[in-house]
Protein backbone atom coordinates (compact mmCIF):
# COMPACT_ATOMS: atom_id res chain seq x y z
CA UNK A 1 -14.26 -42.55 6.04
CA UNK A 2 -15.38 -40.17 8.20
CA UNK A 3 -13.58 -36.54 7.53
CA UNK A 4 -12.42 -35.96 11.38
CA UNK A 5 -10.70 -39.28 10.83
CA UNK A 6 -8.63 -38.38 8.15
CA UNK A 7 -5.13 -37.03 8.62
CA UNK A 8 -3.18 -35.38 5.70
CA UNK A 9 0.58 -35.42 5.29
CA UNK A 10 2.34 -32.32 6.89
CA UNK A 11 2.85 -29.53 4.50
CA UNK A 12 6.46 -28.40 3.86
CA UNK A 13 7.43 -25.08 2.68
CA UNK A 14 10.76 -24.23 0.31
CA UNK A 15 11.58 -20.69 0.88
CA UNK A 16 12.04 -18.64 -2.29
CA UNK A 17 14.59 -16.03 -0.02
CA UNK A 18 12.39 -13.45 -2.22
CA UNK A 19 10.45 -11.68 0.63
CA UNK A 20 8.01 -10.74 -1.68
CA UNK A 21 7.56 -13.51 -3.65
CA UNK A 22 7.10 -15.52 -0.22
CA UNK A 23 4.37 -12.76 0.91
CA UNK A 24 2.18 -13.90 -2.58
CA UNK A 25 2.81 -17.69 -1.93
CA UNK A 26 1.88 -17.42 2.07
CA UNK A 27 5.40 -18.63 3.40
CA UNK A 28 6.86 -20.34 0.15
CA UNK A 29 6.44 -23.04 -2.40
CA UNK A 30 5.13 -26.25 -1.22
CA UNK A 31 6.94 -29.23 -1.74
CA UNK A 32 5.52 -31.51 -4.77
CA UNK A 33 3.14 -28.26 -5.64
CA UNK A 34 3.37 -26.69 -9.43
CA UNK A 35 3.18 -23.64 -10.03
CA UNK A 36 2.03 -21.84 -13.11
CA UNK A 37 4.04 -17.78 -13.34
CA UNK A 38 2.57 -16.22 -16.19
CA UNK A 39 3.44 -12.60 -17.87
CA UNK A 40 4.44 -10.60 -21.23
CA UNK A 41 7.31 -11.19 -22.78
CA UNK A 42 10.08 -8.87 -21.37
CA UNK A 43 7.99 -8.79 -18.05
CA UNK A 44 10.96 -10.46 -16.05
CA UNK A 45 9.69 -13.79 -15.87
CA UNK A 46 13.28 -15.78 -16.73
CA UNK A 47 14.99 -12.73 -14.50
CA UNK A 48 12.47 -13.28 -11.43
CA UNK A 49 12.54 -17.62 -11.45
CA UNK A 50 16.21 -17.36 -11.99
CA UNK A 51 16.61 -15.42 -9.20
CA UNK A 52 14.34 -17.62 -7.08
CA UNK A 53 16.57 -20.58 -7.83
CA UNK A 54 19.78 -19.31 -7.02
CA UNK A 55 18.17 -18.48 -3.78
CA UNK A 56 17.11 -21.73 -2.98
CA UNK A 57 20.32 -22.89 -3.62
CA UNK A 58 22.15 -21.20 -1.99
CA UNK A 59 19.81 -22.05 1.31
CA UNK A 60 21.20 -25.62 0.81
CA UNK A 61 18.45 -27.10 -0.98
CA UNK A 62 19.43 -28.19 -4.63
CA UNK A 63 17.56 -26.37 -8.02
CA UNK A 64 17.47 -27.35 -11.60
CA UNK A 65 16.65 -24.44 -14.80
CA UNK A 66 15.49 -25.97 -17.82
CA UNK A 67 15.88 -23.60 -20.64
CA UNK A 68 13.82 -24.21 -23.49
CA UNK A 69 14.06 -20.52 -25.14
CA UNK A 70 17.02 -19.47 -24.18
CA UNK A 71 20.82 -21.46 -24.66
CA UNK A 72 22.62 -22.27 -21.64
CA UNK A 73 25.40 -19.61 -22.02
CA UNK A 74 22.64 -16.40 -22.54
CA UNK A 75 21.28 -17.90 -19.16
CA UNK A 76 24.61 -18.44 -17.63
CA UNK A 77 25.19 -15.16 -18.61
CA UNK A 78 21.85 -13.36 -17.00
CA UNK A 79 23.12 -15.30 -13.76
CA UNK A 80 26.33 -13.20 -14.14
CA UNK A 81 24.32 -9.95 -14.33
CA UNK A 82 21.90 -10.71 -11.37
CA UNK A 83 24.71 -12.44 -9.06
CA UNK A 84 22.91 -15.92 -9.07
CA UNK A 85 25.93 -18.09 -9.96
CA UNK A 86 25.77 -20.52 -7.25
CA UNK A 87 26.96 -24.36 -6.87
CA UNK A 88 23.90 -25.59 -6.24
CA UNK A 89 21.90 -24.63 -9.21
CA UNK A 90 22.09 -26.69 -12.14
CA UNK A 91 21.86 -25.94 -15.69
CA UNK A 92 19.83 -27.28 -18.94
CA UNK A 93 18.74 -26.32 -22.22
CA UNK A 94 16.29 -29.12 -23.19
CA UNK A 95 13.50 -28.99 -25.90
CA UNK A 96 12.33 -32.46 -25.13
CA UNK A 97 10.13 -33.82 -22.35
CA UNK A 98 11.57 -37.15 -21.83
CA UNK A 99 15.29 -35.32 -21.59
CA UNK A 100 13.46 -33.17 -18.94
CA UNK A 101 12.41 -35.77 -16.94
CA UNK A 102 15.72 -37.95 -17.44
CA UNK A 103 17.55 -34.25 -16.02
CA UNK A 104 14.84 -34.49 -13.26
CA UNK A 105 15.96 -37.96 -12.22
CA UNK A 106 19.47 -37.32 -12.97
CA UNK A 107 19.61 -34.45 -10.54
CA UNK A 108 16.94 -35.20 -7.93
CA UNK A 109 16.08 -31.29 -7.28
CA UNK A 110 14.07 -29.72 -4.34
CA UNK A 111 13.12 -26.93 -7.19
CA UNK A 112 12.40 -27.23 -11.21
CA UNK A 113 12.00 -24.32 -13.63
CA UNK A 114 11.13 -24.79 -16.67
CA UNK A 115 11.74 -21.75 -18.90
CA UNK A 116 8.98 -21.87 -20.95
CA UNK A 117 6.20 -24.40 -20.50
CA UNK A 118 5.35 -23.64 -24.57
CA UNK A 119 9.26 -24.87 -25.25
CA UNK A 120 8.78 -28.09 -24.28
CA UNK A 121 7.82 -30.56 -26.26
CA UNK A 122 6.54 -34.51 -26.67
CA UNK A 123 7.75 -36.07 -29.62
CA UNK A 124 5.49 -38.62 -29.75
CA UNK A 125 2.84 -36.10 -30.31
CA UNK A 126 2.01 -34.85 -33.54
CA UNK A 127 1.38 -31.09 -33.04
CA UNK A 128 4.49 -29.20 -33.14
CA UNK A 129 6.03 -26.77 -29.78
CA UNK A 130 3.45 -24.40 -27.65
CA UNK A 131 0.23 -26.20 -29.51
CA UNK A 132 -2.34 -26.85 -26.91
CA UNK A 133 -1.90 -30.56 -27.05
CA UNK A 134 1.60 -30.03 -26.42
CA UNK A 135 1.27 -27.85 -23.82
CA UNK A 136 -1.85 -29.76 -21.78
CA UNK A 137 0.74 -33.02 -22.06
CA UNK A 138 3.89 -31.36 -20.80
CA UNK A 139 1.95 -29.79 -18.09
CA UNK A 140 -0.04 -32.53 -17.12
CA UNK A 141 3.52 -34.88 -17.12
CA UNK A 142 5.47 -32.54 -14.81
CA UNK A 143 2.60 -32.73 -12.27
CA UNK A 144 2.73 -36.05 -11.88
CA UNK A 145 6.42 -35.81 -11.77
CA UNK A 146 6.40 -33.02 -8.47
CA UNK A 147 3.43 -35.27 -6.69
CA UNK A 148 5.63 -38.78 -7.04
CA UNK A 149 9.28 -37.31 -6.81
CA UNK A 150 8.39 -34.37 -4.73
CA UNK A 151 10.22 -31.48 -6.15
CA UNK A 152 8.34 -28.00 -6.65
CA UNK A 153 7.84 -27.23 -9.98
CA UNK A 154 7.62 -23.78 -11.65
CA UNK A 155 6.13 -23.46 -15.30
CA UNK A 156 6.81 -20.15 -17.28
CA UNK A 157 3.78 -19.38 -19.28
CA UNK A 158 3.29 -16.85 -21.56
CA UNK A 159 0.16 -14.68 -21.57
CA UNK A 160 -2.11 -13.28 -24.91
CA UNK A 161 -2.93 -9.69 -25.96
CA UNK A 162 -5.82 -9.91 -23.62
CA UNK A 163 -3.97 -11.22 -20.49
CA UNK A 164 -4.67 -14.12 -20.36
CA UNK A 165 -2.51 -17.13 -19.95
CA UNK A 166 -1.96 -18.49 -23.61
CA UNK A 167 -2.54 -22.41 -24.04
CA UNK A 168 -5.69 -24.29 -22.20
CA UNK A 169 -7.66 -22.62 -19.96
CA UNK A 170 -7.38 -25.90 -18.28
CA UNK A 171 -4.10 -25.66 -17.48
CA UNK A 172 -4.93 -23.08 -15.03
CA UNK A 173 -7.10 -26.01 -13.13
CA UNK A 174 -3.84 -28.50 -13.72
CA UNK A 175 -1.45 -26.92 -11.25
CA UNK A 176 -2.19 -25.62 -7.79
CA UNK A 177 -1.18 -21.94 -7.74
CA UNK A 178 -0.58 -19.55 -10.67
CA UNK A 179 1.24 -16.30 -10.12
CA UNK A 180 0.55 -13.35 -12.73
CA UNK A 181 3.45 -10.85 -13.03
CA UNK A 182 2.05 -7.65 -14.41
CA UNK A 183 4.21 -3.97 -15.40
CA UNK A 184 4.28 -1.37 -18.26
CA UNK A 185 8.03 -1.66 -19.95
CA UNK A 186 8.44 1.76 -19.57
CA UNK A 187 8.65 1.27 -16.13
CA UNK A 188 10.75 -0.29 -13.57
CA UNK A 189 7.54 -1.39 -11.75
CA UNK A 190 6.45 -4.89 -11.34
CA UNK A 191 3.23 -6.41 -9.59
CA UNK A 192 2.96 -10.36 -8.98
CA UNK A 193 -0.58 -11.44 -7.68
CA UNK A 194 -1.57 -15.13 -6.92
CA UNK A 195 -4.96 -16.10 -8.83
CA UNK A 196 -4.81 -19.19 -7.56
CA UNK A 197 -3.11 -20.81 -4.58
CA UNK A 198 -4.39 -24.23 -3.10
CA UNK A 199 -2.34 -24.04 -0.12
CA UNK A 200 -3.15 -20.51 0.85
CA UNK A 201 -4.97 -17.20 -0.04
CA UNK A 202 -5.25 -15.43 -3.09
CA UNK A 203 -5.39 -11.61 -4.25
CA UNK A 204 -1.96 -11.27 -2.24
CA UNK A 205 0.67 -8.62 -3.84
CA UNK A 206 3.84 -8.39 -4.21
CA UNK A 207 5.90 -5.88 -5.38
CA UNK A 208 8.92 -5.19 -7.33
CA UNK A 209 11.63 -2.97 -9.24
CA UNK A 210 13.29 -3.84 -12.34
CA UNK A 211 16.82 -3.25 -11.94
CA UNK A 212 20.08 -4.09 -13.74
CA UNK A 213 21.10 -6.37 -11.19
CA UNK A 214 17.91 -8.15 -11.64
CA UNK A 215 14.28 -7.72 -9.79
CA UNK A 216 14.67 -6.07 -5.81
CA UNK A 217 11.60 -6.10 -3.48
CA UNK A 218 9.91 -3.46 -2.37
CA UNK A 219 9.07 -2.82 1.04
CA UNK A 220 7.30 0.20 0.95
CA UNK A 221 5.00 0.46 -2.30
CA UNK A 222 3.21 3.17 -1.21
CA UNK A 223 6.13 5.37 -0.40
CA UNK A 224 7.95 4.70 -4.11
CA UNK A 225 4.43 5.29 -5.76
CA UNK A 226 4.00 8.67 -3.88
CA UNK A 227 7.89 9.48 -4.55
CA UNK A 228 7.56 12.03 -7.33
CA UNK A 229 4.31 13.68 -6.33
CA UNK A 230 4.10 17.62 -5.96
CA UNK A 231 1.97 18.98 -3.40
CA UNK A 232 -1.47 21.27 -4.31
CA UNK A 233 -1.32 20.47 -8.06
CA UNK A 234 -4.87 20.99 -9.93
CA UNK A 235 -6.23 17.64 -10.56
CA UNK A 236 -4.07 15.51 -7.98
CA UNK A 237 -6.13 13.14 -5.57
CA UNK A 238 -4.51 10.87 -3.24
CA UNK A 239 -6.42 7.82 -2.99
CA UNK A 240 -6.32 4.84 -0.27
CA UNK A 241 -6.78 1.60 -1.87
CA UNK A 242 -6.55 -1.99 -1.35
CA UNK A 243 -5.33 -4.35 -3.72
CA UNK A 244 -5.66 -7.99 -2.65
CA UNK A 245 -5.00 -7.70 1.28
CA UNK A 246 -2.20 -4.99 1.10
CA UNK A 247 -3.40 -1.40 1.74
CA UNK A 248 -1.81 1.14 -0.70
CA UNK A 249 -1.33 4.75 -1.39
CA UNK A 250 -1.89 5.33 -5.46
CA UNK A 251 -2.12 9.31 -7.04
CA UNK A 252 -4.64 10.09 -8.70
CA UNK A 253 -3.79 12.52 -11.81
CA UNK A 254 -7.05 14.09 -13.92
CA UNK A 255 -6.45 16.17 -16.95
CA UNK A 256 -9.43 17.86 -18.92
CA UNK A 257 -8.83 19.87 -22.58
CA UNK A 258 -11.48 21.41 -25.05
CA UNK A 259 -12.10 18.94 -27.54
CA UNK A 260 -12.04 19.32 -31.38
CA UNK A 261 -15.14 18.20 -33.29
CA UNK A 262 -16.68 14.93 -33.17
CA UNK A 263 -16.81 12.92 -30.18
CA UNK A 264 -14.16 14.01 -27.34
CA UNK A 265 -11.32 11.17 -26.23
CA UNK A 266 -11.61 9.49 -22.96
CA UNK A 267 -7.86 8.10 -22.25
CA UNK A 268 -6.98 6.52 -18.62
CA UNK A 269 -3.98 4.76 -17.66
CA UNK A 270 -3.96 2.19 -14.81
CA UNK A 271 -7.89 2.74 -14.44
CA UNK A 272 -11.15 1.16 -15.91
CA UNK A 273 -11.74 3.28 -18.93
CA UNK A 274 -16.16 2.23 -18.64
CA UNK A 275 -15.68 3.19 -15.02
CA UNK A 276 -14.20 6.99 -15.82
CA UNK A 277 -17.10 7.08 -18.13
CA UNK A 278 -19.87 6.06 -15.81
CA UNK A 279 -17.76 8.55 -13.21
CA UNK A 280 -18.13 11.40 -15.16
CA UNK A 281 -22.06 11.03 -15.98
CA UNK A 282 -21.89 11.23 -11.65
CA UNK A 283 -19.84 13.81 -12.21
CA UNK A 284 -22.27 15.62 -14.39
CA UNK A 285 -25.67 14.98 -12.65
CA UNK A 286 -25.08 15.70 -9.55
CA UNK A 287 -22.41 18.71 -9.43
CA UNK A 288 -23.45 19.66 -12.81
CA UNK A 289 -19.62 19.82 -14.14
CA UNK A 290 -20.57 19.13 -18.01
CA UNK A 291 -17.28 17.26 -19.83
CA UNK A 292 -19.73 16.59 -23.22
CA UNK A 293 -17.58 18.88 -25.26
CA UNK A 294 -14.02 18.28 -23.16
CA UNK A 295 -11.16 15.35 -23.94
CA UNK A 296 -10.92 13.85 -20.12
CA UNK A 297 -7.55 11.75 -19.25
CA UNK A 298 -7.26 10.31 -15.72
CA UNK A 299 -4.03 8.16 -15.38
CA UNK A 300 -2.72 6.39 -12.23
CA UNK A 301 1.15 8.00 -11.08
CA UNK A 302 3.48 5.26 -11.25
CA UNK A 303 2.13 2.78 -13.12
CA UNK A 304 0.33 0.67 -10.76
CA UNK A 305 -2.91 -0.11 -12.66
CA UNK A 306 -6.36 0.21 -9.98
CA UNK A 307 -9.67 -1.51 -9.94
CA UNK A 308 -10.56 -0.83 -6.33
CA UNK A 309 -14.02 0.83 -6.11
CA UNK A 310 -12.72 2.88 -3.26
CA UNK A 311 -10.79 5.13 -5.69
CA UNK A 312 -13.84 6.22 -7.18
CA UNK A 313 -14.54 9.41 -4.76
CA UNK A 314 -10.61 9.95 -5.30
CA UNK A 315 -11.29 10.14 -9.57
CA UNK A 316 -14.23 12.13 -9.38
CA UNK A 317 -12.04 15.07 -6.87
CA UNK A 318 -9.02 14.92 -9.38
CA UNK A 319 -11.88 15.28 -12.01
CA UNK A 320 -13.36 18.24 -10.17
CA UNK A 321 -10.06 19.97 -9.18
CA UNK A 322 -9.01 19.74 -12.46
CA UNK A 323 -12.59 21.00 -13.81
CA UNK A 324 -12.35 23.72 -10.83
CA UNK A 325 -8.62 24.63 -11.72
CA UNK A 326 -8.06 24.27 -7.74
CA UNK A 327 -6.19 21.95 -6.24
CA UNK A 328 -7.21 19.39 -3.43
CA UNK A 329 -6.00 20.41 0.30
CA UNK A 330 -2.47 19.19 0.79
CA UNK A 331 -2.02 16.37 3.61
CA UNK A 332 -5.42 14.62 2.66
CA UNK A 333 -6.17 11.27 1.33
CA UNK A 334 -9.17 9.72 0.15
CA UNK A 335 -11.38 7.41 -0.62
CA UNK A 336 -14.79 5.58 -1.06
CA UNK A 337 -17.53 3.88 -3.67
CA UNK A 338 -19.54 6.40 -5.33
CA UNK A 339 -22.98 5.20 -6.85
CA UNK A 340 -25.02 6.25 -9.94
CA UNK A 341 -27.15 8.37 -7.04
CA UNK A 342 -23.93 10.31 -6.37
CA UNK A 343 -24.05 8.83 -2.68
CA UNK A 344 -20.54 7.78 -1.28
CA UNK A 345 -20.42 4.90 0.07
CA UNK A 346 -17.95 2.57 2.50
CA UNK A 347 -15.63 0.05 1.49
CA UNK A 348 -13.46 -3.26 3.10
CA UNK A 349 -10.59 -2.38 5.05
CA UNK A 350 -10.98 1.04 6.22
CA UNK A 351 -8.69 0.42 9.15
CA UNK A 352 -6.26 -0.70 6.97
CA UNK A 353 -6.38 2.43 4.40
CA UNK A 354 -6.45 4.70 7.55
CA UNK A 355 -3.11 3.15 8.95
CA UNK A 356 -1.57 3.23 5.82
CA UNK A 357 -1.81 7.03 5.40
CA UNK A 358 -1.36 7.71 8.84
CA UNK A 359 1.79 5.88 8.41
CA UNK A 360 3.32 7.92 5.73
CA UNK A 361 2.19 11.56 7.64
CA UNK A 362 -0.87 12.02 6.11
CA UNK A 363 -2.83 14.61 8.31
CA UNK A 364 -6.68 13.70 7.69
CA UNK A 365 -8.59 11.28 4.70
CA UNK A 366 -12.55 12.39 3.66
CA UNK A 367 -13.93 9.11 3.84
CA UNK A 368 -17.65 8.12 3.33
CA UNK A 369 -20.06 9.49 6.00
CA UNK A 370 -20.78 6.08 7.30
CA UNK A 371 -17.75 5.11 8.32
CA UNK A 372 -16.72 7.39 10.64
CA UNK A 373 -19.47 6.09 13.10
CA UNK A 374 -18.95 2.41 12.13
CA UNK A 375 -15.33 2.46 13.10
CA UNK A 376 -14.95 0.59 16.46
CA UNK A 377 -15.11 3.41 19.61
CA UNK A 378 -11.52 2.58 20.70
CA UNK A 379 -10.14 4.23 17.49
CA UNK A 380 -11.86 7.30 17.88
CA UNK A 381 -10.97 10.24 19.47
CA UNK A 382 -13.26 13.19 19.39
CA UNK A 383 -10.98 15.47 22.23
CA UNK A 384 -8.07 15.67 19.66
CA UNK A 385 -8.36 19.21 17.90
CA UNK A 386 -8.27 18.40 14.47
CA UNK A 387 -11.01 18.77 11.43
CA UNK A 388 -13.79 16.02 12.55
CA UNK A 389 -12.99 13.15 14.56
CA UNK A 390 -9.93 10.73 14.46
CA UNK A 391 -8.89 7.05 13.64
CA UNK A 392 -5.48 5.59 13.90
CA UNK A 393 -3.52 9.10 14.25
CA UNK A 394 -5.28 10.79 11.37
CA UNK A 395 -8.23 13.16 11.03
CA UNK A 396 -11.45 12.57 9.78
CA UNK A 397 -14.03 13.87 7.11
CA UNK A 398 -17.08 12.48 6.56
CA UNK A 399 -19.19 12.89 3.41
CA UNK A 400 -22.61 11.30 2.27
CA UNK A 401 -22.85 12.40 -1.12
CA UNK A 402 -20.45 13.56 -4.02
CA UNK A 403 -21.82 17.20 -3.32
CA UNK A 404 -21.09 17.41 0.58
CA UNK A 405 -17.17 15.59 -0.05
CA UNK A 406 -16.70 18.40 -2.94
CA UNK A 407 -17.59 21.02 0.33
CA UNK A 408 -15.51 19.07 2.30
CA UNK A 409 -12.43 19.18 0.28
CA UNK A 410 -12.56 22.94 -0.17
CA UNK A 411 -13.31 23.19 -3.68
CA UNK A 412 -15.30 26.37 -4.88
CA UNK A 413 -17.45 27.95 -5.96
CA UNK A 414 -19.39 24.75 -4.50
CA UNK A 415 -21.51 23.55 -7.39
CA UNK A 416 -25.02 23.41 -6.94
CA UNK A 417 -27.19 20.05 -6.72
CA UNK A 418 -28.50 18.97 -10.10
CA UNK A 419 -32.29 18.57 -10.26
């Protein structure tokens, strides 16, 4: 048949009533969809799907937990803490596929967690609980229970030492969106991203805070990231990056030591550790700021972890500043690709970055040369007194090179071009 002949059942959307959660999934789950939320233990996983379900009970719609780790008075219990004890979320501690599905059609739910996907088991398999075969045919059941009953489905997965999602790889291909819910433990931090999401885009962000009353939403990541920062401190950079499709503000902290004998450490924390060391060979070459002998650590403030190329020109000022022992001008943000020639160069979404700083009272960003005269002409204008031109209520600085944004930032004695 003819695709322009073809119509497709209309889409309908369940509300989580987490605003952030809801930003990630594009509006909501979709009805009959399964979803795959993976993350470490202690993460917040159980805390953040409980949390979901009371919601979407209490918006009328009915939701059913199946526990598999936990009993049902330790969940009961977190419900307490978090305020989810509603009427119209029901309750299960099953082991067992066939009892799941029996509680499925028992309780005919708009919503089913299941609390872990590696508790469940089939008895008439032979591998024992979280085995791959196990965990392929539990999977694999429940999605053909949300296409022909039509509930959405959430499966808890737990994820490996590496990060990745443990069981198959193809259960990643099974269901249609998977959520990844990152944080350090020693923060109250949490990031959820969407690798995959069938019925909308992916690389979206959301962001929370880990809280005794469970996990709260956060409106204004850039603001809470920026919240302890102290103003003209040696080795700071602000950076503008953009993770997914949500501009942020992320500080940049560089700290360089001598180094006892033997090869010096290179530590970073929320940054690629191969990209600090390719960074400071720029570093080297081209302002001729040697680190051979000196330990370098470069760590991101608040835990947020970065892999946005346009924090590279931010790294390599901390790294100078810190090198320097001068501090970056106060009120400026940054950022922008740097390449192995030491040339700076643009990045997506410099609008958005721009906004974002603007937003929060930042006075003026050094951005890469080019960009200031690829912004549209509307944005720009040159008869407000401020250093260069200006875009969306900020001021500009332009810089081609690593050399010219070192000049740019204020930092001297300027060093002098390698040969």
């Amino acid at each position: 048949m003819p695709i322009t002949e073809l119509t497709g059942p209309e889409q309908v959307w369940l509300p989580t009533g987490l605003a952030e959660v809801d930003r990630v999934l594009d509006g909501g789950l979709s009805i009959g969809s399964v979803t795959l939320l993976g993350g470490e233990p202690g993460s917040g996983k159980s805390t953040l799907v409980l949390q979901m379900a009371a919601h979407v009970a209490m918006s009328g719609h009915r939701a059913l937990y199946i526990s598999g780790e936990e009993s049902a008075p330790q969940v009961r219990g977190r419900a307490d803490r978090i305020q989810a004890l509603v009427d119209g979320l029901w309750l299960a501690a099953e082991h067992d596929l066939g009892h799941v599905r029996d509680q499925i059609a028992a309780v005919q739910p708009d919503l089913v967690v299941v609390d872990s996907v590696q508790a469940i088991s089939d008895p008439a398999l032979p591998s024992g609980p979280g085995s791959t075969q196990q965990v392929r045919a539990v999977a694999e059941a429940l999605v053909r229970t949300a296409k022909a009953d039509g509930p959405a489905v959430i499966l808890v997965g737990q994820v490996t030492k590496d990060g990745d999602l443990a069981g198959p790889r193809s259960l990643e291909h099974v269901v249609d969106t998977v959520l990844l819910l990152e944080g350090d433990h020693d923060r109250e931090v949490r990031l959820l991203r969407s690798v995959k999401h069938r019925f909308g885009s992916t690389g979206n962000l959301g962001v929370f805070e880990m809280t005794e009353h469970g996990v709260l939403g956060v409106a204004d990541p850039s603001a809470l990231f920026l919240a302890d920062r102290r103003p003209a401190t040696v080795g700071s950079a602000i950076v503008a990056v953009i993770d997914g499709h949500r501009p942020l503000l992320v500080e940049v902290q560089a700290l360089l030591v001598p180094g006892a004998a033997g090869t010096p450490r290179r530590t970073t924390q929320g940054l690629d550790t191969s990209r600090l060391h390719l960074l400071l060979a720029v570093l080297e070459r081209h302002l001729g700021l040697a680190t051979t002998g000196t330990e370098v650590y470069a760590a991101t403030a608040g835990g947020v972890r970065v892999t946005d190329p346009g924090a590279d020109l931010g790294v390599l000022l901390a790294l100078a500043s810190a090198h320097l022992g001068q501090p970056l001008p106060d009120g400026m943000v940054v950022y922008g690709e740097v390449g192995l020639g030491g040339e700076v160069r643009r990045v997506r979404g410099a609008g958005r970055r721009l906004a974002e700083a603007a937003r929060l009272g930042f006075g003026f960003a050094l951005v890469p040369d080019i960009t200031v005269g690829a912004l549209p002409a509307g944005c720009l204008d040159p008869t407000v007194d401020s250093p260069g031109t200006r875009s969306e209520g900020i001021g500009l600085l332009g810089a081609s090179d690593l050399v010219e944004a070192v000049e740019q930032a204020g930092l001297l004695p300027v060093p002098v071009r390698a040969p």
